[in-house]
C-alpha atoms as a PDB file:
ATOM      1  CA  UNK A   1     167.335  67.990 -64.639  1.00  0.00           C
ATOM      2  CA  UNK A   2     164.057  69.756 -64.706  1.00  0.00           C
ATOM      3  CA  UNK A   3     162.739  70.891 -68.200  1.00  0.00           C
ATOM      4  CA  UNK A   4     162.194  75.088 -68.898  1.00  0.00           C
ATOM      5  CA  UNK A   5     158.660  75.934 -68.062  1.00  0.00           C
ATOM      6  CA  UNK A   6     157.166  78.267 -70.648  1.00  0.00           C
ATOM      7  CA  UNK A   7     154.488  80.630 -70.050  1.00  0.00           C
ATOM      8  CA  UNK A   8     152.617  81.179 -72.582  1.00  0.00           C
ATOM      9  CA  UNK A   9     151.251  84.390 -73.548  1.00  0.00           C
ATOM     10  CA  UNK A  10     147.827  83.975 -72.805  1.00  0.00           C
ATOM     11  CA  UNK A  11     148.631  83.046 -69.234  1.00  0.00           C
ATOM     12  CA  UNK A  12     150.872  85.879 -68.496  1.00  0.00           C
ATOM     13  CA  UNK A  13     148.509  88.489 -69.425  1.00  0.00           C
ATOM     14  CA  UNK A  14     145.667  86.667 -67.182  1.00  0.00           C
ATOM     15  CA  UNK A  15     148.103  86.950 -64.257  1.00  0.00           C
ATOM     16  CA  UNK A  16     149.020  90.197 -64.702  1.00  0.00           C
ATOM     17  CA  UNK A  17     144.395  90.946 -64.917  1.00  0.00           C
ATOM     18  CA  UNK A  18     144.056  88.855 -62.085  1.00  0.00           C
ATOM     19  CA  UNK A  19     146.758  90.708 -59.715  1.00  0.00           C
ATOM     20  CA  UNK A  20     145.690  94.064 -61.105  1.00  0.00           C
ATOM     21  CA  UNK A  21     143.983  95.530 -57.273  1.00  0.00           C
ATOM     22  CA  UNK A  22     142.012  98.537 -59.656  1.00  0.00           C
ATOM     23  CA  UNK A  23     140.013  96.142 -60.549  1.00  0.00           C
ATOM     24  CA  UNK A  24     138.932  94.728 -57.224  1.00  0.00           C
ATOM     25  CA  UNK A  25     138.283  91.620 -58.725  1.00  0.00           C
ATOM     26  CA  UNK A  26     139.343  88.610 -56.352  1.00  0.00           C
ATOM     27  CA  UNK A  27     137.456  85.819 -57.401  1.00  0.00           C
ATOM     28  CA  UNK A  28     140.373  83.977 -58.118  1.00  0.00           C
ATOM     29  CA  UNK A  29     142.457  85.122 -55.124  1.00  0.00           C
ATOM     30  CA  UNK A  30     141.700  85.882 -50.933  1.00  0.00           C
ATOM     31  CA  UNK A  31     140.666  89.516 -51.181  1.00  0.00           C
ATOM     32  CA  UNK A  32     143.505  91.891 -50.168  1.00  0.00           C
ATOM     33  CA  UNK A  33     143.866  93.178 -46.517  1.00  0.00           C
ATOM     34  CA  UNK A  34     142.332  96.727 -47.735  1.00  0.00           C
ATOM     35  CA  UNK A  35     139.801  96.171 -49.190  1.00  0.00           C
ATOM     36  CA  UNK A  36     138.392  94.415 -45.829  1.00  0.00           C
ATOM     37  CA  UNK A  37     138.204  97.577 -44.394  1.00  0.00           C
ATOM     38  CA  UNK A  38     135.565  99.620 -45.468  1.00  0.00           C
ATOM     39  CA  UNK A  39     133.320 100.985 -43.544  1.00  0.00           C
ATOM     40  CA  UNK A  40     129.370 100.374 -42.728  1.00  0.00           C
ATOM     41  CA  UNK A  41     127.994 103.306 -44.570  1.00  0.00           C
ATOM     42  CA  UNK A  42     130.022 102.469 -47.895  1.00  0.00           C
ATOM     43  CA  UNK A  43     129.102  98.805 -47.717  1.00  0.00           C
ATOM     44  CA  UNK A  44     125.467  99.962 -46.385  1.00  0.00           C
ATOM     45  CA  UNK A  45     125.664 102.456 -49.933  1.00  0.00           C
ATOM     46  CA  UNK A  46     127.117 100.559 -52.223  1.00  0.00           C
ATOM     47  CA  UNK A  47     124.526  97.741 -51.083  1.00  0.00           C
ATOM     48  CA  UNK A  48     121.808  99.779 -51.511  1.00  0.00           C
ATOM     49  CA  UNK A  49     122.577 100.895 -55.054  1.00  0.00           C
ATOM     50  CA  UNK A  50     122.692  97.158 -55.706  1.00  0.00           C
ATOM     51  CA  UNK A  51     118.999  96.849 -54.736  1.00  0.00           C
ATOM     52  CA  UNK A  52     118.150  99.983 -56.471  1.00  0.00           C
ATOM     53  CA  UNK A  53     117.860  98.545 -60.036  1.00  0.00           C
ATOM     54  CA  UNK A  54     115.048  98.981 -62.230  1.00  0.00           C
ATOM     55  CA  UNK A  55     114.402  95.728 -62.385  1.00  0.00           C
ATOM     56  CA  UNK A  56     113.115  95.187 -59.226  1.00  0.00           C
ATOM     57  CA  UNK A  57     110.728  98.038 -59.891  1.00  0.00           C
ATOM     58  CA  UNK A  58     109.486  96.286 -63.045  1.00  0.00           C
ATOM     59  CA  UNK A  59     109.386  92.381 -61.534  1.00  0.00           C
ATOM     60  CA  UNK A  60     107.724  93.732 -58.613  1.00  0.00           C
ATOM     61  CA  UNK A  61     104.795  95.854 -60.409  1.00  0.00           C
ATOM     62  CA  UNK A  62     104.537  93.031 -62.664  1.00  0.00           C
ATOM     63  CA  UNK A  63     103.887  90.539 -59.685  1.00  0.00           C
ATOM     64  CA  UNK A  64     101.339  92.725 -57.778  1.00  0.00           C
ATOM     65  CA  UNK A  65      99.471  93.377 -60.410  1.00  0.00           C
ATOM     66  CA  UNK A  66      98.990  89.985 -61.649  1.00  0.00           C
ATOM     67  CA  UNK A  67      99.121  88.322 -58.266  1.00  0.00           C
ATOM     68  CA  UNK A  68      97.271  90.823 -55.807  1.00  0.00           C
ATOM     69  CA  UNK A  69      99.589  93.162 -53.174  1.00  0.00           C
ATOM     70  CA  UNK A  70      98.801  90.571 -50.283  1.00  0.00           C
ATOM     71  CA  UNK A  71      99.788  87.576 -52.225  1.00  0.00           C
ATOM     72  CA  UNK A  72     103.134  89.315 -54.055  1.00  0.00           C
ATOM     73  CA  UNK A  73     104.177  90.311 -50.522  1.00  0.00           C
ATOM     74  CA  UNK A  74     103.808  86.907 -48.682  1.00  0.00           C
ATOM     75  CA  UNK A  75     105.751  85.131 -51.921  1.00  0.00           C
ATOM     76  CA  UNK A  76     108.090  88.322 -51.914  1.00  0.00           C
ATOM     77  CA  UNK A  77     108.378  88.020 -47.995  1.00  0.00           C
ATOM     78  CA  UNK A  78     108.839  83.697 -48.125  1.00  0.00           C
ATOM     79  CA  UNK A  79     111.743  83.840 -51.165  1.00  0.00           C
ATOM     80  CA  UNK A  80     113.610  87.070 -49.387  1.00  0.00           C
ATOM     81  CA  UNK A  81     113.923  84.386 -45.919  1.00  0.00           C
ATOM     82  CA  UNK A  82     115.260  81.373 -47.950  1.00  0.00           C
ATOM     83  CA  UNK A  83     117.495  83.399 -50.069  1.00  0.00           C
ATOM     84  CA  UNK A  84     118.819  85.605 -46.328  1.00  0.00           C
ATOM     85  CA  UNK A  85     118.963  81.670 -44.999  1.00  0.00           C
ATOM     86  CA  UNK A  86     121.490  80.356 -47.882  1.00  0.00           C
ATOM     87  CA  UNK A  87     123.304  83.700 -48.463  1.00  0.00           C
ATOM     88  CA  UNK A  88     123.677  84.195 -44.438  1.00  0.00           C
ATOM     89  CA  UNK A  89     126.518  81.805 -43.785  1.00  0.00           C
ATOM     90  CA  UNK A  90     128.346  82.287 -47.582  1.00  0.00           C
ATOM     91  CA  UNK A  91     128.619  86.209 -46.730  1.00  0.00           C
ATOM     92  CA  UNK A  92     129.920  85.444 -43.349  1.00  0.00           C
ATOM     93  CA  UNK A  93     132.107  83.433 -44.517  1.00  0.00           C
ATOM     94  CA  UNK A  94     133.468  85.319 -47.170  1.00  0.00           C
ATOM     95  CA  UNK A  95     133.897  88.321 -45.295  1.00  0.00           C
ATOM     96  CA  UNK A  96     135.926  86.325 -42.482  1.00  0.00           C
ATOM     97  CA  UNK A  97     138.548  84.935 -44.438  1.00  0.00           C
ATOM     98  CA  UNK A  98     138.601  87.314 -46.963  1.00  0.00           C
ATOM     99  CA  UNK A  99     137.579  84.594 -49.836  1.00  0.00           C
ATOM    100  CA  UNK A 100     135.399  85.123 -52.807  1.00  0.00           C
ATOM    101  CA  UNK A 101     132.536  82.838 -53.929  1.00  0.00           C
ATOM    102  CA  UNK A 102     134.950  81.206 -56.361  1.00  0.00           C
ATOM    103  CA  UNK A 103     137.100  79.791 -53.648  1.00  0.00           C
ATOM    104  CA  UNK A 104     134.759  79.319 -51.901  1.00  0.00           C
ATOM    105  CA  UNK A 105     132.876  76.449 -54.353  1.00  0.00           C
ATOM    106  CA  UNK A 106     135.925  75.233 -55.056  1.00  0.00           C
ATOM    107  CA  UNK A 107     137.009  74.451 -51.086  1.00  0.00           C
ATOM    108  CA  UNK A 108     133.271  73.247 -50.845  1.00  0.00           C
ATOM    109  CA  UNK A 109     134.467  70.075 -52.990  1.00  0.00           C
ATOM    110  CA  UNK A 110     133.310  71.380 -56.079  1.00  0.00           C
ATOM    111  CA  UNK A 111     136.991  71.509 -57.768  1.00  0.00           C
ATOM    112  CA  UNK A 112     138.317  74.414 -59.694  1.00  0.00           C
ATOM    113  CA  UNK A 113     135.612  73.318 -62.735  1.00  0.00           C
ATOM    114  CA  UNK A 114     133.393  73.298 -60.290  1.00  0.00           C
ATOM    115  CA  UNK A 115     134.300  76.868 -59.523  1.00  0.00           C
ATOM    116  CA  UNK A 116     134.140  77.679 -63.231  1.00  0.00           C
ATOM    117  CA  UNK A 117     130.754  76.610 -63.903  1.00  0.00           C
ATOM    118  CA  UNK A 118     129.339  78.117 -61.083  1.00  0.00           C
ATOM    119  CA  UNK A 119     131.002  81.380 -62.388  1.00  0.00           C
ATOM    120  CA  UNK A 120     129.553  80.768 -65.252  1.00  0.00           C
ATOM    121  CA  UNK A 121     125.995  80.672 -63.823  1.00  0.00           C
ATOM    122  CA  UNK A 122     126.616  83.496 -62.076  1.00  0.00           C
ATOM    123  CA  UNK A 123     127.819  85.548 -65.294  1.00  0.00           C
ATOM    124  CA  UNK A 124     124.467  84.469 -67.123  1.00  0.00           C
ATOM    125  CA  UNK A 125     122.603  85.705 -64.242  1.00  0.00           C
ATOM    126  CA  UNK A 126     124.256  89.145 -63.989  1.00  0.00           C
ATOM    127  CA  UNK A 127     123.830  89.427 -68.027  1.00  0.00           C
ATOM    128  CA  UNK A 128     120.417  88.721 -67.908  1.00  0.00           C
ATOM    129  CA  UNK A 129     119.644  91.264 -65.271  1.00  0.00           C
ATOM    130  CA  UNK A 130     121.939  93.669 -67.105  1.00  0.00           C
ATOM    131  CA  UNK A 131     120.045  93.013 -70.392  1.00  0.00           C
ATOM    132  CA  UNK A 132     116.805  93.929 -68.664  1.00  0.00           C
ATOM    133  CA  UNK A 133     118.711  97.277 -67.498  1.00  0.00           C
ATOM    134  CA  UNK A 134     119.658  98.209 -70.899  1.00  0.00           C
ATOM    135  CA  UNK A 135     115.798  97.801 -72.230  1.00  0.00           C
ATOM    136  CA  UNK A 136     114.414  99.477 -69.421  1.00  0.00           C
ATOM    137  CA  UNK A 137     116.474 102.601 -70.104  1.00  0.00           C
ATOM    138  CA  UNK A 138     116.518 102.023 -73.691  1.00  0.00           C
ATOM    139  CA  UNK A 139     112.600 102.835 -73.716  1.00  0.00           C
ATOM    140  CA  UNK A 140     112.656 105.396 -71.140  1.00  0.00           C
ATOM    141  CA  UNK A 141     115.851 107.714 -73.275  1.00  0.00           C
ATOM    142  CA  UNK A 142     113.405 106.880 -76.301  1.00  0.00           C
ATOM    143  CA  UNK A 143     110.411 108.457 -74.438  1.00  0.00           C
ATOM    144  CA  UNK A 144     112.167 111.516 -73.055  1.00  0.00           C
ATOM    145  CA  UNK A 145     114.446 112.065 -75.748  1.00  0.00           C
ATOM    146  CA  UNK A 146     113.389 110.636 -78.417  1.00  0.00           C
ATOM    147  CA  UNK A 147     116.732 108.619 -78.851  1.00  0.00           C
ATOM    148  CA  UNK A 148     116.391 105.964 -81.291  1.00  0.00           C
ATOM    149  CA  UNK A 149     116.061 102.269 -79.085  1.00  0.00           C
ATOM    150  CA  UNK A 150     118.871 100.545 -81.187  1.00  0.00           C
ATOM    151  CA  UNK A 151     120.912 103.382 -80.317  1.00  0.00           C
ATOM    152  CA  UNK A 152     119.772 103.707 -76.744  1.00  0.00           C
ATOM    153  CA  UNK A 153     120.839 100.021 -76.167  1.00  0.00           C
ATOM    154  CA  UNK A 154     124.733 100.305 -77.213  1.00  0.00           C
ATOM    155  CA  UNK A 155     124.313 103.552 -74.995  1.00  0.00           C
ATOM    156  CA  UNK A 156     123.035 101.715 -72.001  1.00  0.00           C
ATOM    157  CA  UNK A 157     125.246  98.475 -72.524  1.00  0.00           C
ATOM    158  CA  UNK A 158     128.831 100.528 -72.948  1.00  0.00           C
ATOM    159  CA  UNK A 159     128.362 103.463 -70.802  1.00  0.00           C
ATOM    160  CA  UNK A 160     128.259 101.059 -67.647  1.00  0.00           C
ATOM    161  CA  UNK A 161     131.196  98.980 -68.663  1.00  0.00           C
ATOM    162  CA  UNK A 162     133.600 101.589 -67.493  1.00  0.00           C
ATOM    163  CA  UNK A 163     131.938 102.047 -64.493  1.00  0.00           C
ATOM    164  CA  UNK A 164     131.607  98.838 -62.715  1.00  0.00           C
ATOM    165  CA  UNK A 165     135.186  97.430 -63.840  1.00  0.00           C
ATOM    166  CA  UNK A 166     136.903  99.225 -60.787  1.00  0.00           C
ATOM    167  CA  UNK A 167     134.644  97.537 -58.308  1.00  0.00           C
ATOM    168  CA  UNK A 168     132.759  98.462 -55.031  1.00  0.00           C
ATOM    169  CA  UNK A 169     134.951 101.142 -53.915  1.00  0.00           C
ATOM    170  CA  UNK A 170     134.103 103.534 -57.458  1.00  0.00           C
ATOM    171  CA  UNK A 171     129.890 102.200 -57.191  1.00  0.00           C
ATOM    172  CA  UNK A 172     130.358 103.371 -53.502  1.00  0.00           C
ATOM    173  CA  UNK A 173     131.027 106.411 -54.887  1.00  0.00           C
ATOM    174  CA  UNK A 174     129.426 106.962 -57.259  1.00  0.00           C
ATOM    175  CA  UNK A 175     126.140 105.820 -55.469  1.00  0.00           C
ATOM    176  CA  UNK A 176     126.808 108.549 -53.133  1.00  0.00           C
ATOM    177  CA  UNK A 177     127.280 111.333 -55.244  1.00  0.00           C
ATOM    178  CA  UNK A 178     123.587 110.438 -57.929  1.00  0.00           C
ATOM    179  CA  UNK A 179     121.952 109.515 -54.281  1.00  0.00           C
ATOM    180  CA  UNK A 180     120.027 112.806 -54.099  1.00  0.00           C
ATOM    181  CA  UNK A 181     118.956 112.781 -57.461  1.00  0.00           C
ATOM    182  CA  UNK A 182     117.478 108.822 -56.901  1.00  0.00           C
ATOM    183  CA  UNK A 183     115.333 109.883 -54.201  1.00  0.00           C
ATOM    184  CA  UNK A 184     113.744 113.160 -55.452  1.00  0.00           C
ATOM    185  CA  UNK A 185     113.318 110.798 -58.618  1.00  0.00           C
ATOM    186  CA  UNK A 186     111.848 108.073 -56.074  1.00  0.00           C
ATOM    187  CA  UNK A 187     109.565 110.655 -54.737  1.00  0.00           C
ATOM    188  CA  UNK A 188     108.068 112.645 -57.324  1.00  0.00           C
ATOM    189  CA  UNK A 189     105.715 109.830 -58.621  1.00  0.00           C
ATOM    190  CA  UNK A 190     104.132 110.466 -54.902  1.00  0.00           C
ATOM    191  CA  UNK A 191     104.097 114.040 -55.408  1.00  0.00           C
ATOM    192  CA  UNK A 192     102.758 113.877 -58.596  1.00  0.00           C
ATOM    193  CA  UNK A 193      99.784 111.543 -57.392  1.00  0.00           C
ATOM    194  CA  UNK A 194      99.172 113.905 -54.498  1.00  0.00           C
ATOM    195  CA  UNK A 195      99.025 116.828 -56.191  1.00  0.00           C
ATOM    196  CA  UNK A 196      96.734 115.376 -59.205  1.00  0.00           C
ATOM    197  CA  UNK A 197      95.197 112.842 -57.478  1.00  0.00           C
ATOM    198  CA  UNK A 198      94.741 109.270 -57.805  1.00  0.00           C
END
């Protein structure tokens, strides 16, 4: 006779997270059929808003003005081929078969702890970048509005939470609808130096 299983409470409540499809969260599952079916220009937006962070701004202005333009670019130019090189065959991959880069580590031989630390790493990373997000804005609602920066950090840090929970189809989106605003933002530091000069 088999013994009861008993589920505890923790467990059921991570089910019921993980099979929740508002979330679009299928790292720990093959991605459902319909959300394999978007189309270029929402991947194509919701890629570009990914690649639209401040950081890169920062890093970048950093690195050319420390390293030289002609130097940044050929380091910028070298890392952006290895990283296309590695990331190539995962995205093709994943997109495929519909897996996530959980299941994916974990069919690679890595084992489901395996999976879990490379999660982990992956967390960090997205913490750190979204750490150097909040400071960035912190400073720059400071500057325009004078908003204190311990304040402007819970600001930054909780007003995102909400948005990035329901996945790529509300960044999509949303992407779409601030896009205007990005690139007259984009833009005016050009007009600004044309019209004052350099």
């Amino acid at each position: 006779m088999n013994a009861r299983q008993k589920i505890v409470r923790v467990r059921r409540n991570y089910n019921k997270w993980v099979a929740n499809q508002t979330l679009e969260d299928y790292a720990l599952r093959f991605t459902a059929e319909k959300a394999r079916k978007w189309s270029n220009f929402r991947v194509a937006n919701a890629a570009l808003g990914a690649i639209s962070f401040l950081a890169l701004e920062a890093i970048g202005g950093a690195i050319i003005l420390g390293y030289g333009f002609y130097n940044a670019t050929a380091a910028i130019l070298a890392v952006s081929a290895i990283i296309f090189a590695t990331g190539a065959p995962v995205a093709y991959y994943a997109a495929k078969y519909g897996v996530d880069i959980d299941l994916l580590t974990r069919g690679a031989g890595f084992g489901y702890i395996g999976s879990t630390i490379t999660s982990l790493i992956y967390a960090s990373f997205t913490f750190l970048f979204f750490a150097i997000e909040a400071a960035i804005m912190s400073l720059a609602l400071e500057l325009c509005f004078g908003v204190p920066l311990t304040l402007g950090y819970i600001v930054s840090s909780i007003v995102i939470i909400p948005l990035v929970t329901h996945g790529v189809t509300f960044i999509s989106r949303l992407q779409l609808w601030t896009q205007p605003l990005w690139i007259f933002l984009q833009l005016l530091p050009f007009v600004f130096i044309g019209v004052h000069g350099a």
